[in-house]
Protein backbone atom coordinates (compact mmCIF):
# COMPACT_ATOMS: atom_id res chain seq x y z
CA UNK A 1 130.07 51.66 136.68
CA UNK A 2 128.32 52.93 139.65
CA UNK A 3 127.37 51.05 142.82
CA UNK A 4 123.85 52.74 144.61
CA UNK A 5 122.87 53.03 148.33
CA UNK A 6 119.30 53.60 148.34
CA UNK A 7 117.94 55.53 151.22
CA UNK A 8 114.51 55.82 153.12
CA UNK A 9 113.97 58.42 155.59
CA UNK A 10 114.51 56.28 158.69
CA UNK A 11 118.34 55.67 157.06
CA UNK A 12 119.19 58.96 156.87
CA UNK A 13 118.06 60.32 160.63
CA UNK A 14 120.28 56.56 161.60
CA UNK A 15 123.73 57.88 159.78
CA UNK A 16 126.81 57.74 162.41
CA UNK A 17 130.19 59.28 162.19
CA UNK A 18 132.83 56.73 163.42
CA UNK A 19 134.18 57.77 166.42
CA UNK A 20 138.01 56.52 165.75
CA UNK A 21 138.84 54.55 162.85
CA UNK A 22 139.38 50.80 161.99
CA UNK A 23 143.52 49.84 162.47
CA UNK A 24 142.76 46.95 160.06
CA UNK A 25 141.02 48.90 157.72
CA UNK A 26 143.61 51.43 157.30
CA UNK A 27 145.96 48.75 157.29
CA UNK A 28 143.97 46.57 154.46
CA UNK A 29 144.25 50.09 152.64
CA UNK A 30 147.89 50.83 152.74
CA UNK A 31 148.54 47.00 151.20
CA UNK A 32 146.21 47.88 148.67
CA UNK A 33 147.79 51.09 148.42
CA UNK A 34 150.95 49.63 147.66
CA UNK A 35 150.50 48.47 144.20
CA UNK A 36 150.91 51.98 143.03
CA UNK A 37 152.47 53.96 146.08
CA UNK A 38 152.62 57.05 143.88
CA UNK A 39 148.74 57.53 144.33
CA UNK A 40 148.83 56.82 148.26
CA UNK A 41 148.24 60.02 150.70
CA UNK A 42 149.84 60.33 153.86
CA UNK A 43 152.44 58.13 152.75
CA UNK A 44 155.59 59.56 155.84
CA UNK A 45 157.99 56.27 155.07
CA UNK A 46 158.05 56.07 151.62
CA UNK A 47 160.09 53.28 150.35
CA UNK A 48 162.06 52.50 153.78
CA UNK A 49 159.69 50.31 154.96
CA UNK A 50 158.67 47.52 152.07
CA UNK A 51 161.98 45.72 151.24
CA UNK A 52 161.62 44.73 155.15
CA UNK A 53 158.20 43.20 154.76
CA UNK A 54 158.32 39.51 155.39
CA UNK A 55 157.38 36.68 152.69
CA UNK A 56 154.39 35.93 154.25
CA UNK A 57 152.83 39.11 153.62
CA UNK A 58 151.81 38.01 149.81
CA UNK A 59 149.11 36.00 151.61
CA UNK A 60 147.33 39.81 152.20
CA UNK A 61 148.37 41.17 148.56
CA UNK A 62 147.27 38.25 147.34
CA UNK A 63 144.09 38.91 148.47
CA UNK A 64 143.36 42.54 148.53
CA UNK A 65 144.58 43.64 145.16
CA UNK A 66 144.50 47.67 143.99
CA UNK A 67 140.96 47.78 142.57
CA UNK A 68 137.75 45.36 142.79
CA UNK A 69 136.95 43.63 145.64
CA UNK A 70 138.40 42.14 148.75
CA UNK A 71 137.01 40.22 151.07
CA UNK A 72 135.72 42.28 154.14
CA UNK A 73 136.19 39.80 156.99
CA UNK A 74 140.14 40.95 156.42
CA UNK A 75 139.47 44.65 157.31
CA UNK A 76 136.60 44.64 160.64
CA UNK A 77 134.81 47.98 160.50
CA UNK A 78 135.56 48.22 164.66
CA UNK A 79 137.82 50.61 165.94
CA UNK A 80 140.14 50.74 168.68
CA UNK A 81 143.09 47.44 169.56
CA UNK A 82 144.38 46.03 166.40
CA UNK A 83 144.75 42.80 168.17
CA UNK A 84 141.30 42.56 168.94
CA UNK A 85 140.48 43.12 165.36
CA UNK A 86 142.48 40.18 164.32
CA UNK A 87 140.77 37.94 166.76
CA UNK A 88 137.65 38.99 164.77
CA UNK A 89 139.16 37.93 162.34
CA UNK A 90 140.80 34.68 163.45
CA UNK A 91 136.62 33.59 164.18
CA UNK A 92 135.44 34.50 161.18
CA UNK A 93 132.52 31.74 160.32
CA UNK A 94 133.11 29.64 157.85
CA UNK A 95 130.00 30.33 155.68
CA UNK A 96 130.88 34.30 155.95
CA UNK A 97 134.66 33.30 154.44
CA UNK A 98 133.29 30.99 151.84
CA UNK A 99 130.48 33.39 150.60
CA UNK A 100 133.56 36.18 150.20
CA UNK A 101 135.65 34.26 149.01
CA UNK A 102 133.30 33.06 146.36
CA UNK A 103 132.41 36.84 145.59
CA UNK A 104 136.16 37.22 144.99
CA UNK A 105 136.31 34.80 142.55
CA UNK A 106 133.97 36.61 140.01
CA UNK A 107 136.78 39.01 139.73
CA UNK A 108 140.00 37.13 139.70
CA UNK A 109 141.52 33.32 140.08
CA UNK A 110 141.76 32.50 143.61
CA UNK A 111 145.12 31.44 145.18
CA UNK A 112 145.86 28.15 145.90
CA UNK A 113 146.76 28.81 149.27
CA UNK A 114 143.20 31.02 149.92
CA UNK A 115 141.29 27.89 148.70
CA UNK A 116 141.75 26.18 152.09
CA UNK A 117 140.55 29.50 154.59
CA UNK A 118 137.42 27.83 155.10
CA UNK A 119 138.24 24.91 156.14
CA UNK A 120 141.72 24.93 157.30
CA UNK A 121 141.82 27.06 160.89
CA UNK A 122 145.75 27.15 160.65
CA UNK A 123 145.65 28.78 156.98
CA UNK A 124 142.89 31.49 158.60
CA UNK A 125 145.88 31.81 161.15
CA UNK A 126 148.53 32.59 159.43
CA UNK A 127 146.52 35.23 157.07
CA UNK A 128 145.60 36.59 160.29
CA UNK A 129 149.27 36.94 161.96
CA UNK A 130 150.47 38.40 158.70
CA UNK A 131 148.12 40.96 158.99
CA UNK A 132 148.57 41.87 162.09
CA UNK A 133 152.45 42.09 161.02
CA UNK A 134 151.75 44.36 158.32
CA UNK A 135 149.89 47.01 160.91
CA UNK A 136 153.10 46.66 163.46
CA UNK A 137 154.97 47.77 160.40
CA UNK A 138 153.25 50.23 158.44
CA UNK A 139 150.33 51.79 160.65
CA UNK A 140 151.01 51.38 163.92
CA UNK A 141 153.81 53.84 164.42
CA UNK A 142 151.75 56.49 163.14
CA UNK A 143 148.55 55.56 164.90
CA UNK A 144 148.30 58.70 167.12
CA UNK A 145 148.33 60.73 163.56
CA UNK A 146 145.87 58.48 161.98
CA UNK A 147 143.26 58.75 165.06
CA UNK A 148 144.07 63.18 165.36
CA UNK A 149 143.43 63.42 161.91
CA UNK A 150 140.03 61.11 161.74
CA UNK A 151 138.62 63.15 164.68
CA UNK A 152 139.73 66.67 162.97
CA UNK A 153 137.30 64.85 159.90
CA UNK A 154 135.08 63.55 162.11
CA UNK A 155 134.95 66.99 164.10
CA UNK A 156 133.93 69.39 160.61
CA UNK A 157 131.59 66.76 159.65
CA UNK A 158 129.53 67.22 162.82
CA UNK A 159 129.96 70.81 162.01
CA UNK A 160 128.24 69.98 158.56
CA UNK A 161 125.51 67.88 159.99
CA UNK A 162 124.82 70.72 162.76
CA UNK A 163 124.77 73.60 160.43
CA UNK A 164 123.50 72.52 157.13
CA UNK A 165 122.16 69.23 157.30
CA UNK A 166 122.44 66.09 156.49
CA UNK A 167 122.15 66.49 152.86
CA UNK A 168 125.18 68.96 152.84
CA UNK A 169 126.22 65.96 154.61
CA UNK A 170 126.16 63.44 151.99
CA UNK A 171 127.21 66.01 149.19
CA UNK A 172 130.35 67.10 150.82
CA UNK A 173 131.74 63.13 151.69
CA UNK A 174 133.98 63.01 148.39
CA UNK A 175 132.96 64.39 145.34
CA UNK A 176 133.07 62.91 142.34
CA UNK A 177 133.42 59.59 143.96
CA UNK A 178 130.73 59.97 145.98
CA UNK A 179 127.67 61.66 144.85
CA UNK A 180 124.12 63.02 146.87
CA UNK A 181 121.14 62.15 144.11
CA UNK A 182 118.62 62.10 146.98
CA UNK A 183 117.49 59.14 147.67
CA UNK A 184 120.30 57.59 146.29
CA UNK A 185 123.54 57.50 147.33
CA UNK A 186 126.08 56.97 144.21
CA UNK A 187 129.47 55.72 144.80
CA UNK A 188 131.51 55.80 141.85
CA UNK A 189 134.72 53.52 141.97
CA UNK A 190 134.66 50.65 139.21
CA UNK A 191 131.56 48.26 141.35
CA UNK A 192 128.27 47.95 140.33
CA UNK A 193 124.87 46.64 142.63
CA UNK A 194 122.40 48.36 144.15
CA UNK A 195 121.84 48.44 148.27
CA UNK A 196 118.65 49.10 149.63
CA UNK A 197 119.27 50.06 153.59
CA UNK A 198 115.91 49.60 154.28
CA UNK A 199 115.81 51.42 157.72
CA UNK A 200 119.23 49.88 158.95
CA UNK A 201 121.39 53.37 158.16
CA UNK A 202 124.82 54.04 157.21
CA UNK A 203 127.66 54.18 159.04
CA UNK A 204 130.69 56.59 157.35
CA UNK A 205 134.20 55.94 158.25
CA UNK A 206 136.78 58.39 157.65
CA UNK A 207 140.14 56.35 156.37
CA UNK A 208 143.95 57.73 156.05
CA UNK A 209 145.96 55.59 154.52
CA UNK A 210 145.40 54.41 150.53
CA UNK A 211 144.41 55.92 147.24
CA UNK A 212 141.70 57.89 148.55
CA UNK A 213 139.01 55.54 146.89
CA UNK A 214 135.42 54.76 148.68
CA UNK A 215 134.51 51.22 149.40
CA UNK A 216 131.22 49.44 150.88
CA UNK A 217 130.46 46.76 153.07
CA UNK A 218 127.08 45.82 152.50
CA UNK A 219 126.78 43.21 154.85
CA UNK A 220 128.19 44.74 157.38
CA UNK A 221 126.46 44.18 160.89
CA UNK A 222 124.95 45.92 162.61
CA UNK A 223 124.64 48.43 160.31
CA UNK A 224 126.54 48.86 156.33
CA UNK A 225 129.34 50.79 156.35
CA UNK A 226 130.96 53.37 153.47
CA UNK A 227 134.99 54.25 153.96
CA UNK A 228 135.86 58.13 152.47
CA UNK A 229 138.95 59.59 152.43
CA UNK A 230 138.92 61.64 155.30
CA UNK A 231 140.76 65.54 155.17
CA UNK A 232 138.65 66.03 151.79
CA UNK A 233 138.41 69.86 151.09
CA UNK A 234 135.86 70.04 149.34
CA UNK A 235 133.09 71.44 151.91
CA UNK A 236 133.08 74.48 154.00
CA UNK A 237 133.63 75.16 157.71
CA UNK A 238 131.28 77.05 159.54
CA UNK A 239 131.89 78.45 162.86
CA UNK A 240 129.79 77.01 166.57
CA UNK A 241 129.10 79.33 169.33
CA UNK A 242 132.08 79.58 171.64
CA UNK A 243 131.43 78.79 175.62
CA UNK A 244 130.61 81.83 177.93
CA UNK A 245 133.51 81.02 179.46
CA UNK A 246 136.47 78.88 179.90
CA UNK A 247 136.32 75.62 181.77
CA UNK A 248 138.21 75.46 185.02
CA UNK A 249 142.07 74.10 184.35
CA UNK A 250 143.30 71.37 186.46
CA UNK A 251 146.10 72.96 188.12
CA UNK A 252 148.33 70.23 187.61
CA UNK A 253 148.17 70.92 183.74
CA UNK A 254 148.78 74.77 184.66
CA UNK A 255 151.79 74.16 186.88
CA UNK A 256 153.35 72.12 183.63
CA UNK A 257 151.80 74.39 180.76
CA UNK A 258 151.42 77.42 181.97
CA UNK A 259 147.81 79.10 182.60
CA UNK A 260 147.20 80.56 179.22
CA UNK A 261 148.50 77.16 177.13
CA UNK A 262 146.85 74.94 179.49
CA UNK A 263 143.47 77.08 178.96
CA UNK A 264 144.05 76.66 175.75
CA UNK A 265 144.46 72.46 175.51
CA UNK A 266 141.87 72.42 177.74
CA UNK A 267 139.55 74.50 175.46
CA UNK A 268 140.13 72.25 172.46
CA UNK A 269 139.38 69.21 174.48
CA UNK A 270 136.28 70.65 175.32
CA UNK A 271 135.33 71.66 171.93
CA UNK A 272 136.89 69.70 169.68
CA UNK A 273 136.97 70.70 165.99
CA UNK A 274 137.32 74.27 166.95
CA UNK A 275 138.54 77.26 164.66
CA UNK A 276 141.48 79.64 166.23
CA UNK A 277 139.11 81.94 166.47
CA UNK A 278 136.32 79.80 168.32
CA UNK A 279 139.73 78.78 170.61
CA UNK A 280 140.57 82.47 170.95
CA UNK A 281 137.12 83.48 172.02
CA UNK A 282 136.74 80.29 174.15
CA UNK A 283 140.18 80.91 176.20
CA UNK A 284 139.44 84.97 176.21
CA UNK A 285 142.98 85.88 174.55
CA UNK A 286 143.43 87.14 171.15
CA UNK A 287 143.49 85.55 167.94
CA UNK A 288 147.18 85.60 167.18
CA UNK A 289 147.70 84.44 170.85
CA UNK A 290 145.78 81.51 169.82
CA UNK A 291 146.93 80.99 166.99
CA UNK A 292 150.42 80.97 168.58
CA UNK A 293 149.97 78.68 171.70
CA UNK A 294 147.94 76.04 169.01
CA UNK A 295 151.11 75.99 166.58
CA UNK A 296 153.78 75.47 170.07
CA UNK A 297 150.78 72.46 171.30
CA UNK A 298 151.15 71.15 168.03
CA UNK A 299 155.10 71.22 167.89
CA UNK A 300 154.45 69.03 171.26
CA UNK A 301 152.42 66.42 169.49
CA UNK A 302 149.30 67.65 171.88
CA UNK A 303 147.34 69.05 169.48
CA UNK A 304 146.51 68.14 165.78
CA UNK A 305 145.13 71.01 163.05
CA UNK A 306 143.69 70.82 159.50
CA UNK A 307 142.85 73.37 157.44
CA UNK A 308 139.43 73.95 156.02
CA UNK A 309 139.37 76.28 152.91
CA UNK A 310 139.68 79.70 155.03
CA UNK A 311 139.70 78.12 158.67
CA UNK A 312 141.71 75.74 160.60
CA UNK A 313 140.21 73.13 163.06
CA UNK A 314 142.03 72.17 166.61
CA UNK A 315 141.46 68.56 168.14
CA UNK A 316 143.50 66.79 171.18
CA UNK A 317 146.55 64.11 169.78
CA UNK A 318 145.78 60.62 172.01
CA UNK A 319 149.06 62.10 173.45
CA UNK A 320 147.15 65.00 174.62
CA UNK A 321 144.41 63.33 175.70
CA UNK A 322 146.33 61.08 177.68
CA UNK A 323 147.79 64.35 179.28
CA UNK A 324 144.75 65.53 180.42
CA UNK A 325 143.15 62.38 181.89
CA UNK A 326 146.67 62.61 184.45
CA UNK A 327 145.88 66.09 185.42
């Protein structure tokens, strides 16, 4: 069973990276996620946190079940505030909820309860409180992780894009899930159809949270979107040309850092994505130094670092972000 995303060559120059990812999304993914926690990645809690989830939350497994469809309006593609996603949510149109709900039907017997969401605002309520219950529980108190590791993804996929193309691009996403046939785009997770983007584009966003499988939102506005697993090692890293020199260091951060470890935050802001030697180069010290004031900006939560087959990439925490924008 494969589902295909046909491309023209106007889609593939309009394909965007998400900047940050979806907190519904990931949240949507960790429920489904749940119905077999022994295939979920970055999974820190374990089994402390489910007896404590409250009854209402079978409204959300009732709807978003471990494979097959579930309705999109429950996971906006937006990123940034949860609560703004669940507002989104909350004023849903009715014709959008009744045309996904009827899509969710061809796979499995509705719920009583879900029979009433488009017509009954106080039923779309409390589906959308619950949700936002399940992210204060099991997302939000790792958000800062979730968003460093998307932009470490987000980072070596501009790399890709930059140094090889975009059909390295498409190749590298998640194999075998996901697999380049140019012009087709074949996503292999248990769906079937066919979408033609017909000049809108694709937009990829790197998830977290779940059982590492794809999913599509073909209806998606403005643009369709396809979610990946995101710190997939299956493509390379290749290096950028390092700055001529390093930025100047606000000498608030240098007073609290130190010159050298402030020069180096400051370089990874500035070129996020970097490899230790790219930082070393970049902050003119040598590559163990680098290597050493990354892993003590790490320990600090400043810093976030993947590794990618024989490199490592450096990207700012929102924690070290929120440092420098004080300085």
């Amino acid at each position: 069973m494969v589902y295909r995303i046909h491309f023209t060559a106007e889609d593939l120059r309009r394909i965007r990276v998400i900047g940050s990812p979806s907190p519904l999304m990931e949240t949507l993914r960790m429920v489904r996620g749940l119905w077999k926690p022994s295939l979920m990645r970055h999974v820190p809690w374990k089994g402390r946190v489910v007896p404590r989830l409250p009854a209402e939350a079978r409204l959300v497994f009732d709807l978003a079940p471990p494979r097959g469809y579930a309705p999109d309006f429950l996971s906006p593609a937006r990123p940034g505030d949860a609560q703004e996603c669940i507002e989104q949510i909350r004023s849903t149109p009715r014709s959008v909820i009744r045309r996904e709900m009827t899509q969710f039907a061809q796979e499995r017997p509705v719920p009583g309860w879900a029979r009433r969401l488009d017509d009954d605002p106080q039923v779309l309520e409390r589906l959308a409180d619950t949700l936002g219950q399940l992210h204060a529980m099991l997302v939000a108190p790792y958000w800062d992780q979730v968003t460093a590791q998307a932009a470490v993804d987000r980072a070596a996929r501009a790399r890709d894009m930059v140094d090889h193309g975009v059909d390295h691009l498409l190749r590298s996403l998640c194999p075998p899930q996901i697999r380049w046939n140019p012009p087709i785009l074949e996503i292999h997770t248990g769906l079937t159809g066919e979408l033609h983007l017909n000049g809108r584009g694709l937009l990829l966003i790197p998830t977290v949270f779940g059982s590492g499988m794809p999913s599509v939102n073909c209806d998606a506005e403005p643009q369709p979107w396809l979610n990946y697993p995101a710190h997939h090692d299956g493509y390379p890293t290749l290096g950028v040309p390092p700055p001529t020199a390093p930025a100047a260091v606000p000498r608030q951060m240098v007073a609290l850092l130190g010159r050298t470890r402030a020069t180096v935050l400051h370089a990874i802001a500035h070129q996020p994505g970097c490899t230790t030697g790219e930082l070393a180069a970049a902050a003119r010290i040598s590559l163990s130094s680098a290597s050493e004031h990354a892993t003590v900006l790490r320990a600090a939560g400043l810093v976030a670092t993947t590794r990618r087959r024989q490199s490592v990439l450096h990207v700012l925490t929102p924690t070290g972000q929120s440092l420098l924008v004080s300085s």
